[in-house]
Protein backbone atom coordinates (compact mmCIF):
# COMPACT_ATOMS: atom_id res chain seq x y z
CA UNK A 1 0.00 0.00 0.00
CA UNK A 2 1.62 3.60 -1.07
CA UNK A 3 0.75 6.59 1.08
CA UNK A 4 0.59 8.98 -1.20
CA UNK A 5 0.01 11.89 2.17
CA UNK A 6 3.86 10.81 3.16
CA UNK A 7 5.30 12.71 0.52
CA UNK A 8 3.73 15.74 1.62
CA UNK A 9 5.74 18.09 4.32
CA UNK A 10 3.25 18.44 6.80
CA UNK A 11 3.02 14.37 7.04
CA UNK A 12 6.75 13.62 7.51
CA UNK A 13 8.11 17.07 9.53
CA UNK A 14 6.85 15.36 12.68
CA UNK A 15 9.09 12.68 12.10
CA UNK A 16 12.07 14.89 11.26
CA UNK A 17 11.09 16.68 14.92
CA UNK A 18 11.22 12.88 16.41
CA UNK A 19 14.41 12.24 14.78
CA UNK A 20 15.95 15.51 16.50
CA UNK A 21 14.00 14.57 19.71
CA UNK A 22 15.18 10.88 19.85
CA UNK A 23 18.99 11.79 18.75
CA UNK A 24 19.29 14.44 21.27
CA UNK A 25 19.70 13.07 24.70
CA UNK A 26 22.58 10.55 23.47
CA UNK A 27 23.98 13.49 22.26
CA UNK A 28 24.15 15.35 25.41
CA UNK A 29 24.93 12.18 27.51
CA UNK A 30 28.21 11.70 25.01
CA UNK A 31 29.03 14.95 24.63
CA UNK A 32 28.49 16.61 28.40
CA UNK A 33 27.96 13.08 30.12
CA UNK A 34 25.11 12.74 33.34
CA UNK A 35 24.66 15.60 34.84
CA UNK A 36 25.25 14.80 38.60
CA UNK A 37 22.84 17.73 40.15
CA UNK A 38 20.00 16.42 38.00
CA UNK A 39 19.93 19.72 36.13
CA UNK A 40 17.49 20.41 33.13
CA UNK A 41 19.75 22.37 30.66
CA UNK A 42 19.67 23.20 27.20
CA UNK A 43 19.53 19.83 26.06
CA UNK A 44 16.49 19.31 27.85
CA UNK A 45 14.47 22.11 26.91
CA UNK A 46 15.54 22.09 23.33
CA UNK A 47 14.15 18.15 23.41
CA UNK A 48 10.82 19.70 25.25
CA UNK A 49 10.55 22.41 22.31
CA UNK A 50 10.49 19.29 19.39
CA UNK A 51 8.68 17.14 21.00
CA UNK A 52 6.25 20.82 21.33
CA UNK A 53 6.96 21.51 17.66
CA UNK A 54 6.16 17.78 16.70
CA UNK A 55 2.65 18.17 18.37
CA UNK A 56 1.95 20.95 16.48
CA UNK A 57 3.13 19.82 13.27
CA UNK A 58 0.85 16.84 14.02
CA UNK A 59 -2.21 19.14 14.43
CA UNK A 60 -1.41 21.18 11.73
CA UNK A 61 -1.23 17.98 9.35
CA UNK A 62 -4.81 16.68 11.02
CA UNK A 63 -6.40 20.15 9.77
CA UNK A 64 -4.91 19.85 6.55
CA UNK A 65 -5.86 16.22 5.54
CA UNK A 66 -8.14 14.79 7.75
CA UNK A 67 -11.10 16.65 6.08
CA UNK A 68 -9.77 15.89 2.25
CA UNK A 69 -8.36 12.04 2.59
CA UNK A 70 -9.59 10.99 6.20
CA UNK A 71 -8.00 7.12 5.62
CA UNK A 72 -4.86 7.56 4.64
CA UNK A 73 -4.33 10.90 6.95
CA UNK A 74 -5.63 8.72 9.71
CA UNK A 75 -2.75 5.80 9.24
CA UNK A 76 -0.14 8.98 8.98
CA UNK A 77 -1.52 10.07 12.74
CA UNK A 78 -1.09 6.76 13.83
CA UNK A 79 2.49 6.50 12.39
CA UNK A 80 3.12 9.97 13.53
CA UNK A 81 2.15 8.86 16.86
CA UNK A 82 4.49 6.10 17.33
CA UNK A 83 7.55 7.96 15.87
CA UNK A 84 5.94 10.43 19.01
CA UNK A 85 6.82 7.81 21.42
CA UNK A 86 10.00 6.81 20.31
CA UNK A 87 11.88 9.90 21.64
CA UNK A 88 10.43 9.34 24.94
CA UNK A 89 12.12 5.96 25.37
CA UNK A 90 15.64 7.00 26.25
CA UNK A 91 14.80 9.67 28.61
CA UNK A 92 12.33 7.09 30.37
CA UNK A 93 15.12 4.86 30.65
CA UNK A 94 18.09 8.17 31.51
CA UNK A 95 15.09 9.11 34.31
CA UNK A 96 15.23 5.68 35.63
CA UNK A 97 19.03 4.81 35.76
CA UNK A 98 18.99 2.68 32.49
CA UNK A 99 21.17 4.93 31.00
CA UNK A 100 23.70 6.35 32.71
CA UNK A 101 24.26 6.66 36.77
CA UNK A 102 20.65 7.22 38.22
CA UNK A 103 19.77 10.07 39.84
């Protein structure tokens, strides 16, 4: 089955967002390693602003399709929703000592 909705912007920007979102906290755990104090710095509000800007890109792709090709917009939502949970993964697992010294 082609989706002919991914090849639009407003379909796969979410997934670009998730891609930033998700590559993020390794990036800051390399880079700057665990922060000892627990602190939320940039890296941490700059993943809270894509996963924000993913939300509304979502939204904004919803008002856009779901009126004109309701199927096929709906099976982009639901793949835009799991890339959504992806990013959320490894900062589950930095919050709960999985990755990294726990807090």
């Amino acid at each position: 089955m082609t989706l002919p909705l991914l090849k639009r912007p407003s379909a796969w920007m979410p997934m670009l967002f998730a891609l930033g979102a998700l590559t993020l906290p390794f990036l800051a755990l390399a880079i700057f390693g665990p922060d000892p104090a627990g602190d939320e710095g940039a890296a941490a509000h700059t993943w809270q602003l894509l996963m924000l800007a993913q939300v509304i890109a979502i939204v904004y792709f919803l008002a856009c399709w779901l009126p004109k090709q309701p199927k096929q917009a709906l099976i982009v939502f639901t793949l835009q929703v799991l890339v959504f949970i992806i990013p959320c993964i490894p900062v589950y697992m930095i919050e709960h000592g999985m990755l990294g010294p726990a807090r």
